[in-house]
Protein backbone atom coordinates (compact mmCIF):
# COMPACT_ATOMS: atom_id res chain seq x y z
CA UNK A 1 -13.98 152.95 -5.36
CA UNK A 2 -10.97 151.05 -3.77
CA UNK A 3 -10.24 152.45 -0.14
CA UNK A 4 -7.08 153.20 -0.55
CA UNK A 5 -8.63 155.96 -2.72
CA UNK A 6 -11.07 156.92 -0.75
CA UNK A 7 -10.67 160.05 1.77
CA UNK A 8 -11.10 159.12 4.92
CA UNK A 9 -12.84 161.57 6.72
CA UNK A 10 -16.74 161.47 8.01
CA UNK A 11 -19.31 163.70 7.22
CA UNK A 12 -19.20 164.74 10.86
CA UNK A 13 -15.29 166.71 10.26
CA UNK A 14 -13.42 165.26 13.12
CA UNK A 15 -11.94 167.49 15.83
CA UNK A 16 -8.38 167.25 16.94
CA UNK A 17 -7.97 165.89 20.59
CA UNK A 18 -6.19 169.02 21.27
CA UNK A 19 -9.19 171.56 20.96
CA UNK A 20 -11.14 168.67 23.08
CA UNK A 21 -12.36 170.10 26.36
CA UNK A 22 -10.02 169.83 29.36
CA UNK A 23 -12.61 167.15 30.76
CA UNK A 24 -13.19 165.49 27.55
CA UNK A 25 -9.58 165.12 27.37
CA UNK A 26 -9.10 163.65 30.49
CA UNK A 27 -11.48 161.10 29.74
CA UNK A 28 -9.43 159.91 26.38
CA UNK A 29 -6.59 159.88 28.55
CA UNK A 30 -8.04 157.75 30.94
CA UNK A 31 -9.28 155.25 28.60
CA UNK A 32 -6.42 155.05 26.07
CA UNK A 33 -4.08 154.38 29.49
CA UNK A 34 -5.81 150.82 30.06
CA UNK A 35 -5.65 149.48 26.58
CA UNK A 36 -1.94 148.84 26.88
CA UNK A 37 -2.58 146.37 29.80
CA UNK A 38 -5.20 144.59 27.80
CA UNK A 39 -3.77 144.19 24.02
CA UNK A 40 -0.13 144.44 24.79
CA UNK A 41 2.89 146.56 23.70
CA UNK A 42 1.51 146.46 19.77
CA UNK A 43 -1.90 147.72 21.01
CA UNK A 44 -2.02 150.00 18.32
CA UNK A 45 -2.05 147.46 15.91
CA UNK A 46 -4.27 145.02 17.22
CA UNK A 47 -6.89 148.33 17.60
CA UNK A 48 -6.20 149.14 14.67
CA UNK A 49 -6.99 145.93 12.62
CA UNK A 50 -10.06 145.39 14.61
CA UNK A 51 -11.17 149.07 14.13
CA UNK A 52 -10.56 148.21 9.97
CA UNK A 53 -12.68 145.16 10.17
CA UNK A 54 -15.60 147.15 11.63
CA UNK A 55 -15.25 145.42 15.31
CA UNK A 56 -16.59 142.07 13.11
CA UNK A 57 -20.04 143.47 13.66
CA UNK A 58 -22.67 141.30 11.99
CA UNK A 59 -24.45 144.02 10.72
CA UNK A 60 -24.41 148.13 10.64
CA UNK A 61 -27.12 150.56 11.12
CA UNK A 62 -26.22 153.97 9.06
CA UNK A 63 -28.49 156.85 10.78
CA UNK A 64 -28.07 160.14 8.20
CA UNK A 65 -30.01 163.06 8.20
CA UNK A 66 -30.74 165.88 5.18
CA UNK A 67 -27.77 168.43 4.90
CA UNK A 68 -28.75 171.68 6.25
CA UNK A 69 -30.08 170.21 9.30
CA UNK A 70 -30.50 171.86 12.62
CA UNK A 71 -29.07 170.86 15.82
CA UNK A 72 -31.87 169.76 17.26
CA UNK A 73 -32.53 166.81 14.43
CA UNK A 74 -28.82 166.07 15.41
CA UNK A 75 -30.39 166.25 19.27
CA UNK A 76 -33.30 164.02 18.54
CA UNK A 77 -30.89 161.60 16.12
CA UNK A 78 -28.59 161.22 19.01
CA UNK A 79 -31.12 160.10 21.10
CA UNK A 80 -32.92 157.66 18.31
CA UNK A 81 -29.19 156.02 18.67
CA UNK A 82 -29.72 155.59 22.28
CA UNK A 83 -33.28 153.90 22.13
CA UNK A 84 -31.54 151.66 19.31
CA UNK A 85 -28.83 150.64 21.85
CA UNK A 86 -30.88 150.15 24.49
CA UNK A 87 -33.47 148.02 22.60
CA UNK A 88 -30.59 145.91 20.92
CA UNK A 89 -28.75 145.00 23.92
CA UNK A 90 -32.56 144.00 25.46
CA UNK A 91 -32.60 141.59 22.98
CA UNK A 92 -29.53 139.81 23.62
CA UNK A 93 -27.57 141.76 20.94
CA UNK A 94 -24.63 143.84 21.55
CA UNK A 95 -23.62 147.30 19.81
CA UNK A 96 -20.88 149.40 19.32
CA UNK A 97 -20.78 153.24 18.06
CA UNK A 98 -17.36 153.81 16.44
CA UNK A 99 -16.10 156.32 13.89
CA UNK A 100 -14.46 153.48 11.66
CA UNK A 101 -18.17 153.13 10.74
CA UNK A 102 -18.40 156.28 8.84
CA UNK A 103 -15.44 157.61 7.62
CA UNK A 104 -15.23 156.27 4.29
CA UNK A 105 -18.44 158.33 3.29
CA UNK A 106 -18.27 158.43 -0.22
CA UNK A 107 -17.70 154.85 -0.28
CA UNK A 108 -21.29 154.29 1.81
CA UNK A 109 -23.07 156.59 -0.42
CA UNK A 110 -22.05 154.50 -3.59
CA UNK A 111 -22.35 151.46 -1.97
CA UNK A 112 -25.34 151.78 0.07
CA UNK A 113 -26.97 154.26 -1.90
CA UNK A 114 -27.50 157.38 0.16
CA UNK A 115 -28.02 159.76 -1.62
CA UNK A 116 -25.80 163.11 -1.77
CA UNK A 117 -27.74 165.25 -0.02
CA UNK A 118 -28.05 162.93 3.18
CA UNK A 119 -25.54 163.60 5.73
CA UNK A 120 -24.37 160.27 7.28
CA UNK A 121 -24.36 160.88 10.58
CA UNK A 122 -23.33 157.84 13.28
CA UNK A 123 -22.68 153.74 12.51
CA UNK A 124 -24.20 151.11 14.41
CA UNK A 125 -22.43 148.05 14.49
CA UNK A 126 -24.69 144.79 15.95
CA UNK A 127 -24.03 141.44 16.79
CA UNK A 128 -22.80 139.14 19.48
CA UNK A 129 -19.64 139.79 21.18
CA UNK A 130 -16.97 137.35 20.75
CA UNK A 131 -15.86 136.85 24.64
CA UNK A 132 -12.17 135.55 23.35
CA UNK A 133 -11.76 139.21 21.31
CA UNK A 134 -9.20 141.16 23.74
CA UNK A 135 -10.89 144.55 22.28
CA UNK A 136 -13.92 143.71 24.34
CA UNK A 137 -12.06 143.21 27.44
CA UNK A 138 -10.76 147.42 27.39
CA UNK A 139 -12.68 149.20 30.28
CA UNK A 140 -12.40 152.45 31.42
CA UNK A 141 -13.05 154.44 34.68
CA UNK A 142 -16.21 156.21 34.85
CA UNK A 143 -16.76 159.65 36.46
CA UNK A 144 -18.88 159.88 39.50
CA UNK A 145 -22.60 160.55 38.56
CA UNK A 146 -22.35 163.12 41.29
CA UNK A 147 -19.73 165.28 39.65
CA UNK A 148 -21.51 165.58 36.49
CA UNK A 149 -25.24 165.77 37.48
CA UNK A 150 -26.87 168.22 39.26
CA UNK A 151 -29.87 168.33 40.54
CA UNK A 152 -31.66 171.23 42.07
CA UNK A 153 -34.99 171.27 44.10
């Protein structure tokens, strides 16, 4: 299947920015506002054709999980990406988490051969940044731990 044939949405619908939380809004905001300092007035474009080549990762991990599943396997899958993350970038290799990984999920299925009744959940792409990309140079402004972590004795 070409991909200009393909629909491009995940198994995971996507949800309009617009029914985002207020926060979670605020935090898009945030980091869309610094990527027109790093890649330029056509920073679209440039986001856009690195987004379509998969960030050049040199290889993807494809997580999925059975349809039907509960949110709690979607809990523990969430965190299986995290230990993967964590024990790739202690081995010297770097990792990215993007949506461009999985929204051509028919395509996947034929290609890779998941099966129909596997929900593909998240994309892992791995490899070794490339220092000269401008994409890796976009940073964003992080909340204060404080304002989003409570602890109570």
């Amino acid at each position: 299947m070409a991909i200009t044939e393909a629909k491009t949405n995940s198994d995971i619908p996507p949800m309009s920015r617009k029914l985002w939380s207020e926060q979670a809004q605020k935090n898009m905001a945030e980091w869309s506002h610094g990527i027109p300092a790093v890649l330029g007035d056509n920073w679209q474009e440039t986001l856009g054709k690195e987004a379509s080549q998969l960030y050049n990762a040199q290889a993807v991990v494809y997580l999925t999980l059975p349809k039907g599943y509960t949110p709690w396997s979607l809990f523990d899958l969430g965190a299986f990406s995290q230990n993967i993350l964590l024990a790739t970038t202690e081995q010297g290799i770097d990792s990215i988490v993007a949506y461009n990984f999985v929204k051509y999920p028919q395509i996947l299925r034929e290609e890779l051969k998941i099966p129909d009744d596997e929900e593909i959940i998240v994309g892992i792409g791995l490899g070794f940044e490339d220092e000269q990309a401008q994409v890796n140079r976009i940073t964003s402004k992080r909340m204060d731990t404080e304002s989003i972590l409570k602890i109570k004795k």
